[in-house]
C-alpha atoms as a PDB file:
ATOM      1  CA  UNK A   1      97.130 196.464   7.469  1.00  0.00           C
ATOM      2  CA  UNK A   2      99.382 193.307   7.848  1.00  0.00           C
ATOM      3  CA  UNK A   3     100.755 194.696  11.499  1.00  0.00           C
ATOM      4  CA  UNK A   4      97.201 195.385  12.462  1.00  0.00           C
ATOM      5  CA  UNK A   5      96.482 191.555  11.297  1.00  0.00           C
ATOM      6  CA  UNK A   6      99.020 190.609  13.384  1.00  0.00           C
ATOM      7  CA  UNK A   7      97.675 192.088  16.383  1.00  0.00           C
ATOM      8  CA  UNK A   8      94.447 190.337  15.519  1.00  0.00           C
ATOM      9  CA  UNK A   9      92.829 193.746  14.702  1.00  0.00           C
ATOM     10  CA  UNK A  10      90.207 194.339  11.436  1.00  0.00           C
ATOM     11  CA  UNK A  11      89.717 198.006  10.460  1.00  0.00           C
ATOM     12  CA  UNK A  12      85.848 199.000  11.278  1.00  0.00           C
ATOM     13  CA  UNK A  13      84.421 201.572   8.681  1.00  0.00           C
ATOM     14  CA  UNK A  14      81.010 202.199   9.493  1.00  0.00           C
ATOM     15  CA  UNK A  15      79.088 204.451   7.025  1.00  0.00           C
ATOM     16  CA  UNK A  16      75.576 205.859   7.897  1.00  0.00           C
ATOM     17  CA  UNK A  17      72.989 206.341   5.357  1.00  0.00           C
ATOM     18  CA  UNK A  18      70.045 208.193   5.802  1.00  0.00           C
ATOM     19  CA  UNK A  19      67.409 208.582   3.079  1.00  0.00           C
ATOM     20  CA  UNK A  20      67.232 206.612  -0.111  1.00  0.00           C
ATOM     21  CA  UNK A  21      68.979 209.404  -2.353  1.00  0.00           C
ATOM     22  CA  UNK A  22      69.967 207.326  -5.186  1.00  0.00           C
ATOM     23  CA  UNK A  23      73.594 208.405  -5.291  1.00  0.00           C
ATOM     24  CA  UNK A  24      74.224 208.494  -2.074  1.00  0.00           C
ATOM     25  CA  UNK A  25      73.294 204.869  -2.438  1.00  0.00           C
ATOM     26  CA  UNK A  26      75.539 203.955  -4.979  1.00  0.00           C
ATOM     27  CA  UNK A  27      78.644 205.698  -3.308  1.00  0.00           C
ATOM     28  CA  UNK A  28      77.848 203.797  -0.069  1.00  0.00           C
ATOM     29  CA  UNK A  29      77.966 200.855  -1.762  1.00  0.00           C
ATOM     30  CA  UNK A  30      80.994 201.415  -3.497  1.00  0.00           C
ATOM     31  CA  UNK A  31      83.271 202.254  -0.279  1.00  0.00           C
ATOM     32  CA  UNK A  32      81.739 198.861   1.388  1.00  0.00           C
ATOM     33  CA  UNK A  33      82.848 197.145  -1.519  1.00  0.00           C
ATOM     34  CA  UNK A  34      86.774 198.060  -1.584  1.00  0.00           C
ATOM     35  CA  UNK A  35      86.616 198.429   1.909  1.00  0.00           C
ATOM     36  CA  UNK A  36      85.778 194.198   2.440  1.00  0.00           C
ATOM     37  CA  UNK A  37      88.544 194.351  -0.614  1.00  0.00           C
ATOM     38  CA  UNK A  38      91.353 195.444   0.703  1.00  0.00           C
ATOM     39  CA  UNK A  39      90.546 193.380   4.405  1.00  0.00           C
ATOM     40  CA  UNK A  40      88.516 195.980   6.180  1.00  0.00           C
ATOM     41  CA  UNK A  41      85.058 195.487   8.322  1.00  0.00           C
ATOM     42  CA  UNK A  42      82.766 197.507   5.928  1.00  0.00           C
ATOM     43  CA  UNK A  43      79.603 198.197   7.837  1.00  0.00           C
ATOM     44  CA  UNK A  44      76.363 200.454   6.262  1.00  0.00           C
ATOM     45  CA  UNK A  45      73.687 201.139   8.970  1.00  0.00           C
ATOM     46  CA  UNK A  46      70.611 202.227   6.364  1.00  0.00           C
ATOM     47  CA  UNK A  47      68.159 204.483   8.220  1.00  0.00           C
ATOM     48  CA  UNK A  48      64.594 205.869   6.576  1.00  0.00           C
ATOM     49  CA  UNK A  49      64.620 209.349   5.588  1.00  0.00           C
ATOM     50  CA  UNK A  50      61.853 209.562   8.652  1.00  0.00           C
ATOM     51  CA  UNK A  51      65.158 209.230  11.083  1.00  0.00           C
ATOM     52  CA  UNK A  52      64.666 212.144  13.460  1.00  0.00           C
ATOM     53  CA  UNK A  53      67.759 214.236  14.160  1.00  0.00           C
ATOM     54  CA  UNK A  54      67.759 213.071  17.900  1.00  0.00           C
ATOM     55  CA  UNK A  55      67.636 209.356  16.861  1.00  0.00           C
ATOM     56  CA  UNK A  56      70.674 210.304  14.275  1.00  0.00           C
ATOM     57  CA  UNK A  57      72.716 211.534  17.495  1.00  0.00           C
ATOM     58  CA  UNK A  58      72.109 208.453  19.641  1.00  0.00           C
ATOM     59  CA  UNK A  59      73.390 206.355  16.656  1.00  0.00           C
ATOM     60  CA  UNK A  60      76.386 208.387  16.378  1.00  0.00           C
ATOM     61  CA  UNK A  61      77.289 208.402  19.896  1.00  0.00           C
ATOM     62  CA  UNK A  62      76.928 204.156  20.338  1.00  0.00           C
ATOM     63  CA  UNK A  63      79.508 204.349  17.468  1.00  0.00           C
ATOM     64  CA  UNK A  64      81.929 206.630  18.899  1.00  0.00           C
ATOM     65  CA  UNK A  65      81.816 204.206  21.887  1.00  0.00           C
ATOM     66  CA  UNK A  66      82.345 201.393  20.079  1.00  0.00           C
ATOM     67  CA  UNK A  67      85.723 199.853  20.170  1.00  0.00           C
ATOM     68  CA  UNK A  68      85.521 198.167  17.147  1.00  0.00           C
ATOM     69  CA  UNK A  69      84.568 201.057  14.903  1.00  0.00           C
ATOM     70  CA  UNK A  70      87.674 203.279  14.385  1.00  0.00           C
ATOM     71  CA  UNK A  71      85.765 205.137  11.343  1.00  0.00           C
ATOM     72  CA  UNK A  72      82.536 206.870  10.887  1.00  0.00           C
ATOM     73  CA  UNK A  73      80.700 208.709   8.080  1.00  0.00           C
ATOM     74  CA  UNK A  74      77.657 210.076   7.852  1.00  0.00           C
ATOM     75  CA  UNK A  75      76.911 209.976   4.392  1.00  0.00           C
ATOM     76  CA  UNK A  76      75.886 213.429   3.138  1.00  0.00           C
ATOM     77  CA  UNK A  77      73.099 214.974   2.040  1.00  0.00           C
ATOM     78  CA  UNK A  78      71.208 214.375   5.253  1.00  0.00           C
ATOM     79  CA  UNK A  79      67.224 215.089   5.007  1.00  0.00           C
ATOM     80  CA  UNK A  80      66.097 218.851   5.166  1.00  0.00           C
ATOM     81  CA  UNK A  81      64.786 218.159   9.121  1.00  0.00           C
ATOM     82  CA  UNK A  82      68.406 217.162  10.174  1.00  0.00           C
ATOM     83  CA  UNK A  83      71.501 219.731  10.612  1.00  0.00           C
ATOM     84  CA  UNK A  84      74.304 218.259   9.119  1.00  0.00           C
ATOM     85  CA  UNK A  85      76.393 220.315  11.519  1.00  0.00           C
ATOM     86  CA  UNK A  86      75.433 219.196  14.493  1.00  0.00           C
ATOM     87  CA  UNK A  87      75.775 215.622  13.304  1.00  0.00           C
ATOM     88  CA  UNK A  88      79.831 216.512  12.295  1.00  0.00           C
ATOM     89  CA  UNK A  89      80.579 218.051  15.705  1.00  0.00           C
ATOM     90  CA  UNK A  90      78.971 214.725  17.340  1.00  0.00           C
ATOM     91  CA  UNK A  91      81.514 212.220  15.872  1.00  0.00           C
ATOM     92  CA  UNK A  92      84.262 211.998  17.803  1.00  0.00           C
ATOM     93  CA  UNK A  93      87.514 213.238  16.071  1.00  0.00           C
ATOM     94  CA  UNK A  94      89.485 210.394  16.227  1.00  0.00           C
ATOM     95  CA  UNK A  95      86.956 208.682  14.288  1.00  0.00           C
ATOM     96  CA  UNK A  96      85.969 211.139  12.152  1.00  0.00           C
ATOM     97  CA  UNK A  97      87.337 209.548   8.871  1.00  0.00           C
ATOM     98  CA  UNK A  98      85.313 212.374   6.465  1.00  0.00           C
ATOM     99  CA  UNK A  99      88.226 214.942   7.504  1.00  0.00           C
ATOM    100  CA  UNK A 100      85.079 217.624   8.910  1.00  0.00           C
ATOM    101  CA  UNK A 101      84.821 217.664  12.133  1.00  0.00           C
ATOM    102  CA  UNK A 102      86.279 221.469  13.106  1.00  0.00           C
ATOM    103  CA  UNK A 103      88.735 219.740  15.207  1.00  0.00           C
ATOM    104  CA  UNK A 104      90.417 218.250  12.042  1.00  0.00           C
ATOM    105  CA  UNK A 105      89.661 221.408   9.696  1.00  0.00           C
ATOM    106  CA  UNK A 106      91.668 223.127  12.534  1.00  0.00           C
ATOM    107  CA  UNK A 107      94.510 220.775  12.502  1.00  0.00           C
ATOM    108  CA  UNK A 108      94.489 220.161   8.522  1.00  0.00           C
ATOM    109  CA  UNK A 109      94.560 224.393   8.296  1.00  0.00           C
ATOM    110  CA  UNK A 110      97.439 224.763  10.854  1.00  0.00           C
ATOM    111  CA  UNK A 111      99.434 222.042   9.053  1.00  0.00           C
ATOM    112  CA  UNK A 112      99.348 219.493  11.525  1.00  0.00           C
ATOM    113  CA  UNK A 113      99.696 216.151  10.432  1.00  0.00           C
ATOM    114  CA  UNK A 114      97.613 213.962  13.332  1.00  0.00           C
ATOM    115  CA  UNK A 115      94.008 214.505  12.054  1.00  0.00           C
ATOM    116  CA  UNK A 116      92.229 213.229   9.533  1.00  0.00           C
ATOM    117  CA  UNK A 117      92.337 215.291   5.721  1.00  0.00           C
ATOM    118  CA  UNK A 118      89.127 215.304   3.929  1.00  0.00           C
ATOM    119  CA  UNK A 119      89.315 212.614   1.460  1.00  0.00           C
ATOM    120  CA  UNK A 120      88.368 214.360  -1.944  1.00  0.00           C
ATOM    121  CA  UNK A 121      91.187 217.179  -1.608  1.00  0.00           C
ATOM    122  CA  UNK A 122      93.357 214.275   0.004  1.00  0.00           C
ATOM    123  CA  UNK A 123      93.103 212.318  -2.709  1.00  0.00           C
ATOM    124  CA  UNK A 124      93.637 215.364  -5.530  1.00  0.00           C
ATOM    125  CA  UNK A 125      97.139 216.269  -3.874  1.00  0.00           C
ATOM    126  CA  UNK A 126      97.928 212.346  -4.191  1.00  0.00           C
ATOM    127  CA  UNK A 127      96.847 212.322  -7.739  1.00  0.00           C
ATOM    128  CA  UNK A 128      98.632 215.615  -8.558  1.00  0.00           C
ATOM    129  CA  UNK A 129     101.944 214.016  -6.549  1.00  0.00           C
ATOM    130  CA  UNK A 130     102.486 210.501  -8.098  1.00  0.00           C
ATOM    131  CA  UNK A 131     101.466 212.530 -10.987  1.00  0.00           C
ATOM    132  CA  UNK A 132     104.568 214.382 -10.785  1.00  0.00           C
ATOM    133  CA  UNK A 133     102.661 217.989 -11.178  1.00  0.00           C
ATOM    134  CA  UNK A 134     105.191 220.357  -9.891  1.00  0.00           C
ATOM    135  CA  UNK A 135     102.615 222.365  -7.634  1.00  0.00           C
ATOM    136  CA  UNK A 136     105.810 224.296  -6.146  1.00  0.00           C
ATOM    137  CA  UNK A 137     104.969 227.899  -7.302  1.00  0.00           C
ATOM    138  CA  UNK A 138     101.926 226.811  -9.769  1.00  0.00           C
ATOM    139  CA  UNK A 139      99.200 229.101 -10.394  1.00  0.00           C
ATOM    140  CA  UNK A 140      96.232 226.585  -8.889  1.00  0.00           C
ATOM    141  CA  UNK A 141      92.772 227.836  -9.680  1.00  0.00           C
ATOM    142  CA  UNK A 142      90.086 226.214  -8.308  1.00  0.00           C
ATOM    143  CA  UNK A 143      86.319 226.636  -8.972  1.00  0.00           C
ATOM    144  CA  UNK A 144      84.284 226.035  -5.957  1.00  0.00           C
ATOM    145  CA  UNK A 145      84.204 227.106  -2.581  1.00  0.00           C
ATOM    146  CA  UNK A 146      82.170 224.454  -0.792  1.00  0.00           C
ATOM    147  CA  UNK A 147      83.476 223.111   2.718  1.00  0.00           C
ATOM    148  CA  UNK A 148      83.725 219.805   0.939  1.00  0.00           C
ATOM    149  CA  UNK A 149      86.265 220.466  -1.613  1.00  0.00           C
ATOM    150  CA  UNK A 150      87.071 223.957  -2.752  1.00  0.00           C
ATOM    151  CA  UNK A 151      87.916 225.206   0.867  1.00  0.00           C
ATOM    152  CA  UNK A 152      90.121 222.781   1.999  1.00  0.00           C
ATOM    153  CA  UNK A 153      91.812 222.203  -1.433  1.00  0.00           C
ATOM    154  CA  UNK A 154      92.854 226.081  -1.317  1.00  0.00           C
ATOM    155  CA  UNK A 155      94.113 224.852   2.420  1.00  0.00           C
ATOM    156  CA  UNK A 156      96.279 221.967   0.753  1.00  0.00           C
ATOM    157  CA  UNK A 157      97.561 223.493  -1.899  1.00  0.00           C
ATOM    158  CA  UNK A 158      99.134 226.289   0.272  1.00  0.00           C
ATOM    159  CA  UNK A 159     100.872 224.020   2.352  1.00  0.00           C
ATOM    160  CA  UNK A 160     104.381 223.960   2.768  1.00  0.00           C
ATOM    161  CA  UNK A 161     105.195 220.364   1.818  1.00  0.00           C
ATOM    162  CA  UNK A 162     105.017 217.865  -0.663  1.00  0.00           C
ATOM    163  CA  UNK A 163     101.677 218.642  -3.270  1.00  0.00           C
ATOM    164  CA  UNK A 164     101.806 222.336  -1.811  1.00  0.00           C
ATOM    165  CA  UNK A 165     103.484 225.411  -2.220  1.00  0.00           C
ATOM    166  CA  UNK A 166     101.011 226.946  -4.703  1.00  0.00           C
ATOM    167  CA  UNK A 167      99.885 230.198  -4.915  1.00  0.00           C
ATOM    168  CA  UNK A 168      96.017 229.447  -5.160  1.00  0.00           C
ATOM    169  CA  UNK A 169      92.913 231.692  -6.459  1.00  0.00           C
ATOM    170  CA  UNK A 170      89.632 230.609  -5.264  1.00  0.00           C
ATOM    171  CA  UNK A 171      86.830 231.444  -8.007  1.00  0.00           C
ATOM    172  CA  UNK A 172      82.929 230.873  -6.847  1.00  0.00           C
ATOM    173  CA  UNK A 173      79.555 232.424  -7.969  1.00  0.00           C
ATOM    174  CA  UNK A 174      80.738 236.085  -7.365  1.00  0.00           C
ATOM    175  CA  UNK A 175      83.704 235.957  -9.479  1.00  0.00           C
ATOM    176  CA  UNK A 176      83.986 238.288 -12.028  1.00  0.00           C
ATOM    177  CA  UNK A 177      85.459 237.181 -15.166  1.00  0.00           C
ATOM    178  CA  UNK A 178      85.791 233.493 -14.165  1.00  0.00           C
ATOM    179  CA  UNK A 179      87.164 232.335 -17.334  1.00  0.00           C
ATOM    180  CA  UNK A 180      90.260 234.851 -17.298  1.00  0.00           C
ATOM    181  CA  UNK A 181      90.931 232.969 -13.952  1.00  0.00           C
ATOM    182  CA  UNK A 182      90.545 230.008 -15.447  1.00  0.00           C
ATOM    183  CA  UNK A 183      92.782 230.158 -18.547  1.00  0.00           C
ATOM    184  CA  UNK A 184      96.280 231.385 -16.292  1.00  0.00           C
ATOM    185  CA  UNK A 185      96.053 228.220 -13.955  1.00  0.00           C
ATOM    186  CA  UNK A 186      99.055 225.732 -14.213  1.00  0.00           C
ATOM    187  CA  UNK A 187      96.367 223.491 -12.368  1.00  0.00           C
ATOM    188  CA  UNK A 188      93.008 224.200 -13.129  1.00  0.00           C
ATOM    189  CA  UNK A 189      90.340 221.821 -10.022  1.00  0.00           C
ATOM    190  CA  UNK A 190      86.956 222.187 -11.311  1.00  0.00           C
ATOM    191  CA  UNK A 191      84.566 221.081  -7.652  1.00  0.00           C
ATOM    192  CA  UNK A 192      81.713 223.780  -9.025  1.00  0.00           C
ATOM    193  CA  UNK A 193      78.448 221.004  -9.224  1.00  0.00           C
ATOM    194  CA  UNK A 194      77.682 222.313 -12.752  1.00  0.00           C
ATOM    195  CA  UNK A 195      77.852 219.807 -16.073  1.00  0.00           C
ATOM    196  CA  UNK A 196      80.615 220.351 -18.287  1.00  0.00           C
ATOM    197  CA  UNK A 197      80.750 224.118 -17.886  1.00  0.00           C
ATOM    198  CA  UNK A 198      84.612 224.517 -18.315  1.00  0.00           C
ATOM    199  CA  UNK A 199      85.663 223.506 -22.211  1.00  0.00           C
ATOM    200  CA  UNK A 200      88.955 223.904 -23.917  1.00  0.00           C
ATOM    201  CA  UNK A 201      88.784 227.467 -24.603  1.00  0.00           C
ATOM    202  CA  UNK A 202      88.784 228.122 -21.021  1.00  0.00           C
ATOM    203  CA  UNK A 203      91.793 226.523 -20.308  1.00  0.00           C
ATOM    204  CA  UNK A 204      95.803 227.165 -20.619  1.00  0.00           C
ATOM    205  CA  UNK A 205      97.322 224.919 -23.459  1.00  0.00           C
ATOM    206  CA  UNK A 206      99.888 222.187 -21.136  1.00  0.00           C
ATOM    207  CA  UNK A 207      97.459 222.265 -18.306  1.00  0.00           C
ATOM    208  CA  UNK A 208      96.629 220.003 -15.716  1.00  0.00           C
ATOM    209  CA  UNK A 209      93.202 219.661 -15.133  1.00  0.00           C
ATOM    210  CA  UNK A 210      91.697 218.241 -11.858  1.00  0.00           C
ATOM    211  CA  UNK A 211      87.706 217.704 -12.690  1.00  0.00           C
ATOM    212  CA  UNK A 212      85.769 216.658  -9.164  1.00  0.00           C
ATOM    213  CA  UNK A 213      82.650 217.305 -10.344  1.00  0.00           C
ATOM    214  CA  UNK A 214      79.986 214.078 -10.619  1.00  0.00           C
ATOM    215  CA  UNK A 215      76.792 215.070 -12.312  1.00  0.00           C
ATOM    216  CA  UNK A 216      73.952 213.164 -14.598  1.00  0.00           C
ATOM    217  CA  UNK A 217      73.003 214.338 -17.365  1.00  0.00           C
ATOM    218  CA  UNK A 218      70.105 213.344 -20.250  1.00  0.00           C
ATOM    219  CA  UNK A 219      71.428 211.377 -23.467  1.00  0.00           C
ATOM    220  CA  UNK A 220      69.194 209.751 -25.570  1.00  0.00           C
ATOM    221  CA  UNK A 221      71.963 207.432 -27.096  1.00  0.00           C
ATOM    222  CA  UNK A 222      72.401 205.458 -24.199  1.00  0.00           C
ATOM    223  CA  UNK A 223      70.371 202.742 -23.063  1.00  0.00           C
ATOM    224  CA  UNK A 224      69.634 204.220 -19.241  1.00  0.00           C
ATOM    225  CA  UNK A 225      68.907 208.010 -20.931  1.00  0.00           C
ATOM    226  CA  UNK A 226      71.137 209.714 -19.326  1.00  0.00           C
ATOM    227  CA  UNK A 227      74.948 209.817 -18.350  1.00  0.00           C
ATOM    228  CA  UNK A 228      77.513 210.808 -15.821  1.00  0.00           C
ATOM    229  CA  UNK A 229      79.922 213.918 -16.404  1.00  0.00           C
ATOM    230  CA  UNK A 230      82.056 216.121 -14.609  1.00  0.00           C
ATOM    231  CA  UNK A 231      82.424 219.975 -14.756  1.00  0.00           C
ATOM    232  CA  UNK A 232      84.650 219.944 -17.314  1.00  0.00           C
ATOM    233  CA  UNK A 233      83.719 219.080 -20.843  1.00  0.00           C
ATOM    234  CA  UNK A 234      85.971 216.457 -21.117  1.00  0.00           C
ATOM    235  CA  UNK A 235      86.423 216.048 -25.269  1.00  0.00           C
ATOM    236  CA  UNK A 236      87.568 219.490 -25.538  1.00  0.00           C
ATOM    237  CA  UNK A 237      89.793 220.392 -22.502  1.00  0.00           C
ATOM    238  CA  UNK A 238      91.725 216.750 -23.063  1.00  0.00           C
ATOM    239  CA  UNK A 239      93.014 218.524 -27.100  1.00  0.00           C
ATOM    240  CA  UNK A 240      94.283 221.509 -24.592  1.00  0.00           C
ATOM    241  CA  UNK A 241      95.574 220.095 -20.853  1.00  0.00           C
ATOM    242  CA  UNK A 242      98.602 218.516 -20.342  1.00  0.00           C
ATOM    243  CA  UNK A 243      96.696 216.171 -18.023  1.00  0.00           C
ATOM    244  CA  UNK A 244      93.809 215.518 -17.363  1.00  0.00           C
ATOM    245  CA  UNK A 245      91.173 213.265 -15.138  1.00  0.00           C
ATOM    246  CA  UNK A 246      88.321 211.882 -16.624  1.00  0.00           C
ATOM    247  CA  UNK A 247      85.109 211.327 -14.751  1.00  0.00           C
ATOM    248  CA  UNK A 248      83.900 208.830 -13.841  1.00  0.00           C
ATOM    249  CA  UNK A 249      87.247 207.236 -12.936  1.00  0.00           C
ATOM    250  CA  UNK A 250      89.186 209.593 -12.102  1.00  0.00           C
ATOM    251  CA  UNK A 251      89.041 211.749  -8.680  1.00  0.00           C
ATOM    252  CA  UNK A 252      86.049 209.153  -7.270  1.00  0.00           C
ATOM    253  CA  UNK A 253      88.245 206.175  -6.681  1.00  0.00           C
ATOM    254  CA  UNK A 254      90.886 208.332  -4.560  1.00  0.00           C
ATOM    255  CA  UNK A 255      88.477 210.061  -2.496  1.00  0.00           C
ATOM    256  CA  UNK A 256      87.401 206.126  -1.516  1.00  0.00           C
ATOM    257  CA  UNK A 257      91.223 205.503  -1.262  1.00  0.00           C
ATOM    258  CA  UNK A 258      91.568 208.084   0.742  1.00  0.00           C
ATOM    259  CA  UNK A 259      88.997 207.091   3.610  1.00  0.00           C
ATOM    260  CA  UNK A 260      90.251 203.801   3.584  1.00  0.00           C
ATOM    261  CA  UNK A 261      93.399 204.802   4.536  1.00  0.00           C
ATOM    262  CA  UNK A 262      91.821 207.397   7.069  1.00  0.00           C
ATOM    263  CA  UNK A 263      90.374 204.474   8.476  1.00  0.00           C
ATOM    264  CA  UNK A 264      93.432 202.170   8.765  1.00  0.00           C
ATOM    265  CA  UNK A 265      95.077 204.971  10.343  1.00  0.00           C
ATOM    266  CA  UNK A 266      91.916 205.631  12.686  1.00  0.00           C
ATOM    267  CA  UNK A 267      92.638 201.701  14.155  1.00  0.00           C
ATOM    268  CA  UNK A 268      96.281 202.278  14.148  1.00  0.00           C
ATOM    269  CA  UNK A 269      95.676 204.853  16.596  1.00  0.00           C
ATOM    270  CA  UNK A 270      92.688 203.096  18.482  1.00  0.00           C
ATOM    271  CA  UNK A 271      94.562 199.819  18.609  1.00  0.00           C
ATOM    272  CA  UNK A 272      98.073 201.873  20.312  1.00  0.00           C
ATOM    273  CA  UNK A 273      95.652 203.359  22.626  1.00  0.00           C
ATOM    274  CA  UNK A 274      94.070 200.291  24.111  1.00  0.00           C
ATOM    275  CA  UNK A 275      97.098 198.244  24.219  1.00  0.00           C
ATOM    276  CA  UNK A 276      95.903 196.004  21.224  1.00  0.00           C
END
């Protein structure tokens, strides 16, 4: 950041919303905020949920021309009427600060270190690193298989290099006998979308346990009737792991980290290229 200063250039992060899904809303707002934190441009362009899919495009493509943007992200989920696909492969790589366009999932699966790593898995191999989790021939389990996080965590963890070097078992709806799968991990990442399904039993005693999931749930004892949780049940797995991340707190402030950094790295590149 302070070299970019010097060459009089600001970090653009724009972040397209489209819809009013409430948390969707609240993340948005969250990455402006540390993004104008830490020095960055933080720019939300808030579209209605009536946004065709054409319209979408033509926003995405006076980004990618802008100069002054060196991140995008197209906050996700998009309404039913829009392919979210199509929208990824229109953002131009260089910019594409989410880590999904294919040309980065290509590069990030290769082990090539000049895209852009999706920021949730990113930010899990940094936690598990300053951490000092030896992942170096740990039995990583991870439950999930979405293209968000359980994919490209499996790709990360099997990586020869720093946070890697695991030998990693995927679990997902099909599994059979999850919780045997479960209770060998040395790191256990819970990215499943279901509320406190994974308790203490399920886990190895000395554990480290990686919880991504975000979900709301009803309590009467608070004042708002409801509360946030992650897949694991947290009360019960923290008497067993070795470590543990609670949620909220825990993996949601390093996927944010993580884009920022995307994004410094995004002008970094943009500002080389133009001579800045």
């Amino acid at each position: 950041m302070i070299a970019l200063a010097a060459r009089g250039v600001v970090p653009g992060l724009s972040v397209v919303l489209v819809g009013d899904d409430a948390a969707s809303a609240v993340y948005v707002a969250n990455k402006e905020k540390f993004a104008r934190q830490v020095g960055m441009h933080g720019d939300t362009i808030r579209l209605p949920a009536s946004t065709t899919q054409a319209e979408l495009l033509a926003l995405v493509e006076q980004l990618n021309a802008d100069d002054a943007v060196h991140g995008i992200l197209v906050q996700m989920p998009l309404p039913s009427h829009i392919d979210p696909d199509v929208v990824i492969r229109h953002i131009a790589p260089h910019k594409d600060v989410d880590g999904f366009h294919p040309v980065n999932v290509g590069k990030m699966l290769i082990g090539h270190t000049d895209g852009f790593l999706p920021c949730t898995p990113a930010g899990v191999i940094e936690l598990l690193v300053r951490s000092g989790v030896e992942t170096r021939g740990a039995e990583a389990v991870i439950v999930g298989r979405s293209n968000i996080v359980g994919k490209p965590m499996a790709a990360l963890l099997v990586q020869a290099r720093a946070g890697g070097d695991a030998t990693v078992t995927v679990c997902h709806s099909r599994s059979r006998d999850l919780f045997e799968h479960t209770r060998r991990a040395d790191i256990l990442i819970a990215a499943v979308g279901r509320a406190e399904m994974i308790r203490g039993e399920h886990i190895k005693p000395g554990a480290t346990v990686i919880d991504v999931g975000m979900n709301r749930v009803a309590d009467a004892s608070r004042a708002s009737g409801s509360r946030l949780c992650g897949d694991v049940h947290f009360e019960s797995a923290e008497a067993v792991a070795g470590k543990i991340t609670p949620v909220p707190g825990g993996v949601g402030p390093m996927t944010i980290a993580m884009l920022l950094q995307n994004t410094v790295r995004a002008a970094e590149r943009t500002a080389s290229r133009i001579g800045a």
